[in-house]
C-alpha atoms as a PDB file:
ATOM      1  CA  UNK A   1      39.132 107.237  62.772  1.00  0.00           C
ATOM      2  CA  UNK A   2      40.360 104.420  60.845  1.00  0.00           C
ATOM      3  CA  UNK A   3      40.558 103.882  58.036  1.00  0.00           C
ATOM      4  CA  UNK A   4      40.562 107.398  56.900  1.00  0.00           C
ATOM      5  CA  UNK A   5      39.176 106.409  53.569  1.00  0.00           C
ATOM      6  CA  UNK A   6      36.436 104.189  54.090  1.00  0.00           C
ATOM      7  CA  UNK A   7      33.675 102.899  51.436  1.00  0.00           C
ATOM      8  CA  UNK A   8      30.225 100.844  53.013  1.00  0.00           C
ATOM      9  CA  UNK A   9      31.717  97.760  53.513  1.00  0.00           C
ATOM     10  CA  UNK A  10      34.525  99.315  56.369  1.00  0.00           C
ATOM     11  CA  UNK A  11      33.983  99.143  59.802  1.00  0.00           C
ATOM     12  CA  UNK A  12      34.650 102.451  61.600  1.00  0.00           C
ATOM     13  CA  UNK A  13      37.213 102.370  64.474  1.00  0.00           C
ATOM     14  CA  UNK A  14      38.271 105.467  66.917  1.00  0.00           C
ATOM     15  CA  UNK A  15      41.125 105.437  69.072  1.00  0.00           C
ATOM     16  CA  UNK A  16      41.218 108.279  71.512  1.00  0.00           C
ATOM     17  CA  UNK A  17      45.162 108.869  73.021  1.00  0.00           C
ATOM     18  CA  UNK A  18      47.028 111.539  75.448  1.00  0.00           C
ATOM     19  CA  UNK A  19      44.855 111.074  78.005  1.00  0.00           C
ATOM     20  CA  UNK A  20      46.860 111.752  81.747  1.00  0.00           C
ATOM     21  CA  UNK A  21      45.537 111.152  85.076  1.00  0.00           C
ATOM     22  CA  UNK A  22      46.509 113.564  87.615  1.00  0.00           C
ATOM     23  CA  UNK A  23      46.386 110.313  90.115  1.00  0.00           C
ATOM     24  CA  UNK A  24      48.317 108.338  88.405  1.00  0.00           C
ATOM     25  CA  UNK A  25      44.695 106.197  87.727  1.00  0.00           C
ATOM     26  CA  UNK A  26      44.667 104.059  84.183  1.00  0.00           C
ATOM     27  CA  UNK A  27      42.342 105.353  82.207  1.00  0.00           C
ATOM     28  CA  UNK A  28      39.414 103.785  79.784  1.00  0.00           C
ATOM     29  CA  UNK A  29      38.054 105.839  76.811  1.00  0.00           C
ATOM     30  CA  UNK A  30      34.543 105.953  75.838  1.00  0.00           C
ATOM     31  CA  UNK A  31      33.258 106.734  72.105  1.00  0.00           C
ATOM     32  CA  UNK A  32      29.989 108.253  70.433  1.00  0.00           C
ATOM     33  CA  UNK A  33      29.546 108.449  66.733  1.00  0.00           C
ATOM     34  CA  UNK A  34      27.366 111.205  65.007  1.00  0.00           C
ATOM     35  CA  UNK A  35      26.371 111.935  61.230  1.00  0.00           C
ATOM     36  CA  UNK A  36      26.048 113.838  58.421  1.00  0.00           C
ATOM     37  CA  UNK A  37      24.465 113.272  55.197  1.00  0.00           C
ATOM     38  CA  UNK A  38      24.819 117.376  53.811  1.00  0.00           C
ATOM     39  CA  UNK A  39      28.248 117.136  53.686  1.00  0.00           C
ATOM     40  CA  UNK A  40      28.815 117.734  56.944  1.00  0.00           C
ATOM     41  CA  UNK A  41      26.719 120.849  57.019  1.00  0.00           C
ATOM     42  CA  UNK A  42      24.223 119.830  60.045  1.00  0.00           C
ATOM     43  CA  UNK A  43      24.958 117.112  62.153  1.00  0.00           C
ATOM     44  CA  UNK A  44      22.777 114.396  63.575  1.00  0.00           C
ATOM     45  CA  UNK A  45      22.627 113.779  67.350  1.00  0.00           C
ATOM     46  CA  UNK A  46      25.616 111.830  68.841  1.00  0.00           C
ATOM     47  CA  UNK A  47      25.194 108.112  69.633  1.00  0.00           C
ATOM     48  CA  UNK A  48      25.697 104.234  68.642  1.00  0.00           C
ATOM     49  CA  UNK A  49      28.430 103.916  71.601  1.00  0.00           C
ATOM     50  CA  UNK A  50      31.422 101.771  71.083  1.00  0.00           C
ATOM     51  CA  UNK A  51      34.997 102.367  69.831  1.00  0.00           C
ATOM     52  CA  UNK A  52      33.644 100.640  66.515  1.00  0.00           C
ATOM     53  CA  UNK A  53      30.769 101.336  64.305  1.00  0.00           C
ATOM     54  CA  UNK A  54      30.054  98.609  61.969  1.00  0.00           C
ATOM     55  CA  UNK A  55      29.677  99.126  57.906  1.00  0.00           C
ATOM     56  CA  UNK A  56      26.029  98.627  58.428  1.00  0.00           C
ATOM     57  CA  UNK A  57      25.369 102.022  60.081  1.00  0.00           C
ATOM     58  CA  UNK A  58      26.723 103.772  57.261  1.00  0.00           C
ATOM     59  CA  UNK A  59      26.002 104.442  53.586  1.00  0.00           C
ATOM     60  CA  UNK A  60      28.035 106.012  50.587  1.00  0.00           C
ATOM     61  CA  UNK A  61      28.466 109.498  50.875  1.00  0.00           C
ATOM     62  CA  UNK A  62      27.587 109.796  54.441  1.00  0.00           C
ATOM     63  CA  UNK A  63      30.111 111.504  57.109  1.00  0.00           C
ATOM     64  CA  UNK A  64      31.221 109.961  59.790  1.00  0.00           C
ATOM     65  CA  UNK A  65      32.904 111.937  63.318  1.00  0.00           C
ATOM     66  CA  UNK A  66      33.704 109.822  66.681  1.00  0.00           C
ATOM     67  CA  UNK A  67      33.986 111.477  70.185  1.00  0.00           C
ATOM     68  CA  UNK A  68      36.036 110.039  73.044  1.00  0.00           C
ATOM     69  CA  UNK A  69      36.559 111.031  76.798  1.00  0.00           C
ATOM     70  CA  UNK A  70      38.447 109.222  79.176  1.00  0.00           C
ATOM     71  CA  UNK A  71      37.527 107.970  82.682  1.00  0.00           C
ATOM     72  CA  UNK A  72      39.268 106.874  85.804  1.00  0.00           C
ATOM     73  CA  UNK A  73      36.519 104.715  86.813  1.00  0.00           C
ATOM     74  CA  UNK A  74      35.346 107.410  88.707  1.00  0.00           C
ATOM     75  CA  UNK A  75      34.736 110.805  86.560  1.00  0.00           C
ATOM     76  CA  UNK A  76      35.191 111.569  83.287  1.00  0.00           C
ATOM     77  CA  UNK A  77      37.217 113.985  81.301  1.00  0.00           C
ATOM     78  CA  UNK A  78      35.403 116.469  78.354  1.00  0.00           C
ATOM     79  CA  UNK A  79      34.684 114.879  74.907  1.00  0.00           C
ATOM     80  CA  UNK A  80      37.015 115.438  72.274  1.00  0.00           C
ATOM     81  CA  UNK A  81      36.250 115.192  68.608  1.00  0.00           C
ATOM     82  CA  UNK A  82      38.205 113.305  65.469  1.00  0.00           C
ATOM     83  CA  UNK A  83      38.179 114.753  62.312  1.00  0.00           C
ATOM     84  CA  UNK A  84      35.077 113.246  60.046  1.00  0.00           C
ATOM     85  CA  UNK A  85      35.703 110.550  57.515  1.00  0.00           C
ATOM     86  CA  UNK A  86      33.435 110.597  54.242  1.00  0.00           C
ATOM     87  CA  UNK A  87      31.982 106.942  53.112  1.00  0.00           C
ATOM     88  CA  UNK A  88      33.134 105.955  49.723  1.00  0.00           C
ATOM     89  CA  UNK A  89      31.729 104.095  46.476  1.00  0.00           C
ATOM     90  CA  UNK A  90      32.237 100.352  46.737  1.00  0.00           C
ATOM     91  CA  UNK A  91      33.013  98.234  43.886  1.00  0.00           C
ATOM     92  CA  UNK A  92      29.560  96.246  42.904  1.00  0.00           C
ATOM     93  CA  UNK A  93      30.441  92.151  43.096  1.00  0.00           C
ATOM     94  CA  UNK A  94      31.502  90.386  40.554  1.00  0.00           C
ATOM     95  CA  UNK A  95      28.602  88.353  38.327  1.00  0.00           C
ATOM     96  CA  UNK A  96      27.253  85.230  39.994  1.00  0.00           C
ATOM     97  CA  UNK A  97      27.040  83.481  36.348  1.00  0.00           C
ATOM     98  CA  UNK A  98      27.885  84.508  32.726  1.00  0.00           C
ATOM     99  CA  UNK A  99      25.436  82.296  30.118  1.00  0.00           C
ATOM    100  CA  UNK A 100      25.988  81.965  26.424  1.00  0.00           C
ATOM    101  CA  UNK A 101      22.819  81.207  24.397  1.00  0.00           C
ATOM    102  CA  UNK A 102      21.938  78.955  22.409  1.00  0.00           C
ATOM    103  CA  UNK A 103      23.994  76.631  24.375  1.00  0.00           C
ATOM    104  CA  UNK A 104      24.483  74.383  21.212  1.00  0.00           C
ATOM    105  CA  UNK A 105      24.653  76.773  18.431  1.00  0.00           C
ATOM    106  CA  UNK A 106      25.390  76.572  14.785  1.00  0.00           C
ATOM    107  CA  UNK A 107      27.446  78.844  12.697  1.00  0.00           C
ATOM    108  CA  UNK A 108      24.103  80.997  11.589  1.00  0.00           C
ATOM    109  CA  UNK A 109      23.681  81.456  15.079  1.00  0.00           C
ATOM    110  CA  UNK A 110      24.672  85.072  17.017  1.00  0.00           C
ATOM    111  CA  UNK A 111      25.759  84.043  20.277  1.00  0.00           C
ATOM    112  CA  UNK A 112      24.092  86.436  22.971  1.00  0.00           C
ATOM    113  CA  UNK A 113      26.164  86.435  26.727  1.00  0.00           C
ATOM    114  CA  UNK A 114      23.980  87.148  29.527  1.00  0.00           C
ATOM    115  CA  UNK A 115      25.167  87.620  33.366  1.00  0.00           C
ATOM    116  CA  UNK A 116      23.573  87.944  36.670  1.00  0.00           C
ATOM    117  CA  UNK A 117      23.646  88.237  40.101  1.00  0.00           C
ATOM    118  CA  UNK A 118      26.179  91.175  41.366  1.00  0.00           C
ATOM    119  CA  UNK A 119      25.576  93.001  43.932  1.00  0.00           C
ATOM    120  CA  UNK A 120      26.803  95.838  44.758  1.00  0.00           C
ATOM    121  CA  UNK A 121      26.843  97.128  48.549  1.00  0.00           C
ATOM    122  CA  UNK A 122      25.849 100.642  48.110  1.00  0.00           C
ATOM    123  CA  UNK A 123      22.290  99.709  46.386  1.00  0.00           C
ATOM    124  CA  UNK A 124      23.805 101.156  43.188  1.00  0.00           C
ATOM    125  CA  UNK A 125      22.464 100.068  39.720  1.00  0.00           C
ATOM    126  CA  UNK A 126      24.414  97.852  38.502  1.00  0.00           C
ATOM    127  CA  UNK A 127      25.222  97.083  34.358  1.00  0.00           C
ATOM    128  CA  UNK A 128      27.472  94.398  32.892  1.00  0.00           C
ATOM    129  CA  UNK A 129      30.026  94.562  30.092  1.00  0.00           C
ATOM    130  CA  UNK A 130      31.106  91.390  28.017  1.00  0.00           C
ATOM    131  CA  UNK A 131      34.408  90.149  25.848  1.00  0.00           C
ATOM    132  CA  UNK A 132      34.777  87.639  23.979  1.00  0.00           C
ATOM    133  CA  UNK A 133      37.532  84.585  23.187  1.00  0.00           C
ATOM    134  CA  UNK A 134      37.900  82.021  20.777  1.00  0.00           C
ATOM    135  CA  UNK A 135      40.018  78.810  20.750  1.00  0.00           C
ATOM    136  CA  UNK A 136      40.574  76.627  17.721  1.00  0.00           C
ATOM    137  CA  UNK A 137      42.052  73.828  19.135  1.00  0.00           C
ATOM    138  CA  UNK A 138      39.290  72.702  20.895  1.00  0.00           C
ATOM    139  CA  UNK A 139      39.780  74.628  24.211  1.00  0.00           C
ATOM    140  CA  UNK A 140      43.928  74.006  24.549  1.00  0.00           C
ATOM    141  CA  UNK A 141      44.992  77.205  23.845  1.00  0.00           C
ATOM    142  CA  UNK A 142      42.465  80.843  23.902  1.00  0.00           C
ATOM    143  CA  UNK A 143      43.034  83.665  21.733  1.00  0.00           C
ATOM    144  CA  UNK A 144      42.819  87.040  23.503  1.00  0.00           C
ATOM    145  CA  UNK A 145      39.778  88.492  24.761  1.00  0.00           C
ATOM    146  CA  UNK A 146      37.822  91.085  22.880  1.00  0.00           C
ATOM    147  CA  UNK A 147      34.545  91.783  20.327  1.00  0.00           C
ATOM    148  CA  UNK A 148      33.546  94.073  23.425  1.00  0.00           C
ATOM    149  CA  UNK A 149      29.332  93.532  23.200  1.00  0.00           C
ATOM    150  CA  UNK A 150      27.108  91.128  24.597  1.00  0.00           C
ATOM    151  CA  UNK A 151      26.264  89.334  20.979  1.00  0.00           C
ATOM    152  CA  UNK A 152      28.395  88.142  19.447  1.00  0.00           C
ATOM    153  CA  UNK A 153      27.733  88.275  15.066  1.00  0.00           C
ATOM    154  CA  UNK A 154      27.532  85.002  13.889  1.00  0.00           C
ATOM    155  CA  UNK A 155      29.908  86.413  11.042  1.00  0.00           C
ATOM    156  CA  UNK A 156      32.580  86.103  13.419  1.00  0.00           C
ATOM    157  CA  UNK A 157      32.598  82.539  14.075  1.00  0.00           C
ATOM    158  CA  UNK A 158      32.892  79.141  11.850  1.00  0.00           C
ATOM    159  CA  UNK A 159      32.230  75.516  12.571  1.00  0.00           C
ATOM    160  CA  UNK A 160      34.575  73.515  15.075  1.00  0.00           C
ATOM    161  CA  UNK A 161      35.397  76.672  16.874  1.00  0.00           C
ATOM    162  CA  UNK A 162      35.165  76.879  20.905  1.00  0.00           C
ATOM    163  CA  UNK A 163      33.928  80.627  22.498  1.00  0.00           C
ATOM    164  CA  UNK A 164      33.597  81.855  25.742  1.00  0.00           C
ATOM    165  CA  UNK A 165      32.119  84.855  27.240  1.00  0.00           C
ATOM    166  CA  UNK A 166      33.519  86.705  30.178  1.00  0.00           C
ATOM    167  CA  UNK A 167      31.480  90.098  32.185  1.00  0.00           C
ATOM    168  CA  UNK A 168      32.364  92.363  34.629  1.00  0.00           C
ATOM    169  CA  UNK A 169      29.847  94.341  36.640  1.00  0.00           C
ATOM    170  CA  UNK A 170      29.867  98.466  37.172  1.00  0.00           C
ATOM    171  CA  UNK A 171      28.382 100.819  39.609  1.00  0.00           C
ATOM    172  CA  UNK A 172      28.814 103.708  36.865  1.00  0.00           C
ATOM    173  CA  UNK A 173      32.060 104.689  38.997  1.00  0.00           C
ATOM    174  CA  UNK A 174      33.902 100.985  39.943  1.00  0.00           C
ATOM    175  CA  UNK A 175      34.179  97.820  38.189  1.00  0.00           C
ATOM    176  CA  UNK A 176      34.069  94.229  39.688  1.00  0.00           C
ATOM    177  CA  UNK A 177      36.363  91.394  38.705  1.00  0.00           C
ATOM    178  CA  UNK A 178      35.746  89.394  35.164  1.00  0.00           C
ATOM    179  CA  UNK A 179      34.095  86.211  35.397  1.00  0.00           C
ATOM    180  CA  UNK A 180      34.069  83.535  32.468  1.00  0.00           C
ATOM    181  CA  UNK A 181      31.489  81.919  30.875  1.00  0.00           C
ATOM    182  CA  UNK A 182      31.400  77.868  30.202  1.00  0.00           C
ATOM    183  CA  UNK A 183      32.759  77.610  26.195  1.00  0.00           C
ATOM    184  CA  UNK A 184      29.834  76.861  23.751  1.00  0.00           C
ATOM    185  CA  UNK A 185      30.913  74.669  20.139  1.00  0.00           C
ATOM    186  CA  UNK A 186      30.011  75.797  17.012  1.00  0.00           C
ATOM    187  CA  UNK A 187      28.083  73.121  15.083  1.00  0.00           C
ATOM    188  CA  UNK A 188      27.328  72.120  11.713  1.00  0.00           C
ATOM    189  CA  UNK A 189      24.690  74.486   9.791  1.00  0.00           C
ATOM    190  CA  UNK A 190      22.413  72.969   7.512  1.00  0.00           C
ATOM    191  CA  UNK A 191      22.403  73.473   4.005  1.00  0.00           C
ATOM    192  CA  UNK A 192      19.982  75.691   2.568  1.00  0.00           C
ATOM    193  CA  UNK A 193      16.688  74.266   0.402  1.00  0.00           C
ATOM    194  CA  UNK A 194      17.576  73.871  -3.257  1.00  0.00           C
ATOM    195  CA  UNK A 195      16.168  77.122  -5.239  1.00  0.00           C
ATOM    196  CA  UNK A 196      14.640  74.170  -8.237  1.00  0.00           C
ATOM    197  CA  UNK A 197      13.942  71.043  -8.624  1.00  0.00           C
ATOM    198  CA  UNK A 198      13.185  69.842 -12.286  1.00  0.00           C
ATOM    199  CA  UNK A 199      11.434  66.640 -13.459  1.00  0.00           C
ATOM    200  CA  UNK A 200      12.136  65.153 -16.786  1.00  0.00           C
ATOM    201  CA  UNK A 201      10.851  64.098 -18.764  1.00  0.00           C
ATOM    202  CA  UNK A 202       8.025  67.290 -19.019  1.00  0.00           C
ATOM    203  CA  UNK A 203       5.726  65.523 -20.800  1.00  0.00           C
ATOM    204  CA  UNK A 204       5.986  61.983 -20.039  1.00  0.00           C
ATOM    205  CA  UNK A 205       4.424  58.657 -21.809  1.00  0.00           C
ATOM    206  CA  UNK A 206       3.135  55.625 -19.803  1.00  0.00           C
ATOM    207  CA  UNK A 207       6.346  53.162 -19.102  1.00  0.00           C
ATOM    208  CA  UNK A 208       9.193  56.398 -19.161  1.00  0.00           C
ATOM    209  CA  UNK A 209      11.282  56.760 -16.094  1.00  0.00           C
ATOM    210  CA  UNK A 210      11.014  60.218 -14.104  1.00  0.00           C
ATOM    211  CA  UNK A 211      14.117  61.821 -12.910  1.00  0.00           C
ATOM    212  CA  UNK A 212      14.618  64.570 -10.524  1.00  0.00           C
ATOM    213  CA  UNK A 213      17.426  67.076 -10.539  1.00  0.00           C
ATOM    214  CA  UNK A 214      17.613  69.763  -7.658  1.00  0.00           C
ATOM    215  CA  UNK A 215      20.009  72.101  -8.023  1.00  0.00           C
ATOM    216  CA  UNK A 216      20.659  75.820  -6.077  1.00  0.00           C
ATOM    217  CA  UNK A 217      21.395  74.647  -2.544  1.00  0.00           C
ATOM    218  CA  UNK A 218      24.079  76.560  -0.717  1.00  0.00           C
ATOM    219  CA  UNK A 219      25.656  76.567   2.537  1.00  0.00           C
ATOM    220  CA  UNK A 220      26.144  78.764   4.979  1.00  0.00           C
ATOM    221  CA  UNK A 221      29.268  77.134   6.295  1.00  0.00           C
ATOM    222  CA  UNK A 222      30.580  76.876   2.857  1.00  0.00           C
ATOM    223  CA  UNK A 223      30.736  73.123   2.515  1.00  0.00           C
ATOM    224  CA  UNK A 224      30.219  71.834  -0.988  1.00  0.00           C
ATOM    225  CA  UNK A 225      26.957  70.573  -1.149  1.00  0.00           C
ATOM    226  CA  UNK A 226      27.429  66.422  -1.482  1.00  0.00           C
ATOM    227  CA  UNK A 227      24.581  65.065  -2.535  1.00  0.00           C
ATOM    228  CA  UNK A 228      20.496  65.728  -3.275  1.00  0.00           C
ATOM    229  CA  UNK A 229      17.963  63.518  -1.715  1.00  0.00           C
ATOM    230  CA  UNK A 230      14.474  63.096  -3.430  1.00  0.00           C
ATOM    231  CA  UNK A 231      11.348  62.090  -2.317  1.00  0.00           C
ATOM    232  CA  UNK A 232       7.982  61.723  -4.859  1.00  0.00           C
ATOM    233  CA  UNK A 233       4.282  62.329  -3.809  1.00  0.00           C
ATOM    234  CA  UNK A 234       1.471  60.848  -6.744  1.00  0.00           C
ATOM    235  CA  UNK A 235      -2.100  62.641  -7.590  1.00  0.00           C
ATOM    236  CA  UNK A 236      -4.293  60.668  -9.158  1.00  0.00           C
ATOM    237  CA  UNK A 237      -6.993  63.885  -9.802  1.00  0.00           C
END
């Protein structure tokens, strides 16, 4: 049976040989497949005809044994068994998509990967693992892949910097290929509210001007904070 170490996605083949025909007739060879799913403890009854048995039939951790006879065209010879193959894991797919969120996020923002859509042939459950890479030159050049996690702290990144996300998919045993997120730009954070804001004078007279001064106001991206903007609001009660 080839190949002799097959996983769910293989087609079996037998090839029966060393057949001779005491006429000097050519000879055909027929197959039957039969399985086992103890280990080959107990066998199932023989069947699903055909030189080839197709990756549907069979499932990880099955075993798999062919038959062949030979024929003249007029009788046929006794079966003769291969030696059984056992199904394999298969590697689960790679990730249909990898998606950073938020898609337009700000430097107070954690940026949380997210992928989807592997499948993996077996019917295993499948679970993702994410790196990360940043570029500072506006997506020319990448640094090297790592921060293994799927959030990424937003203590790792600062404004004007490009990251991208790549996952990988696992079975628990086998790992699919990495596939890359689009790159996501870190924006501008706001500054935070001013802690006071302080009218003078306290106890104004008719006809005196009233200034404002805020003060407090950090932020988070470290910018110095430029200016203060005021608005005023009257009661006359």
């Amino acid at each position: 049976i080839a190949p002799v170490a097959p996983t769910a996605g293989d087609d079996l083949v037998a090839t029966a040989a060393g057949s001779v025909d005491a006429d000097g007739d050519p000879i055909a060879y027929s197959y039957e497949w039969a399985r086992s799913t103890d280990g080959g403890a107990t066998w199932g009854a023989w069947g699903n005809a055909g030189a080839t048995l197709p990756a549907a039939a069979t499932a990880k951790g099955d075993q798999w044994k062919a038959r062949g006879r030979a024929s003249d065209g007029l009788g046929f010879s006794g079966w003769v068994e291969s030696a059984p193959v056992t199904i394999g894991n298969t590697a689960p797919g790679d990730p249909a998509n990898v998606v950073i969120a938020p898609a337009a996020p700000v430097t107070a923002n954690n940026l949380t990967a997210t992928a989807s859509g592997a499948i993996d042939p077996d019917g295993d459950a499948v679970t993702y693992s994410y790196q990360w890479a940043k570029s500072t030159d506006g997506g020319a050049t990448w640094g090297a892949w790592g921060n293994p996690g799927a959030t990424l702290s937003s203590t790792l990144t600062a404004r004007g910097e490009w990251w991208k996300a790549r996952a990988r998919a696992s079975d628990g045993a086998l790992l699919s290929g990495w596939v890359e997120s689009a790159p996501v730009v870190i924006g501008d954070t706001a500054p935070g509210a001013p802690t006071t804001v302080v009218v003078t004078p306290a106890q104004p007279s008719p006809g005196q001007d009233l200034t404002a001064a805020a003060s407090g106001a950090t932020d988070p991206d470290g910018d110095a904070i430029a200016a203060y903007e005021y608005e005023w609001a009257r009661s006359t009660d």
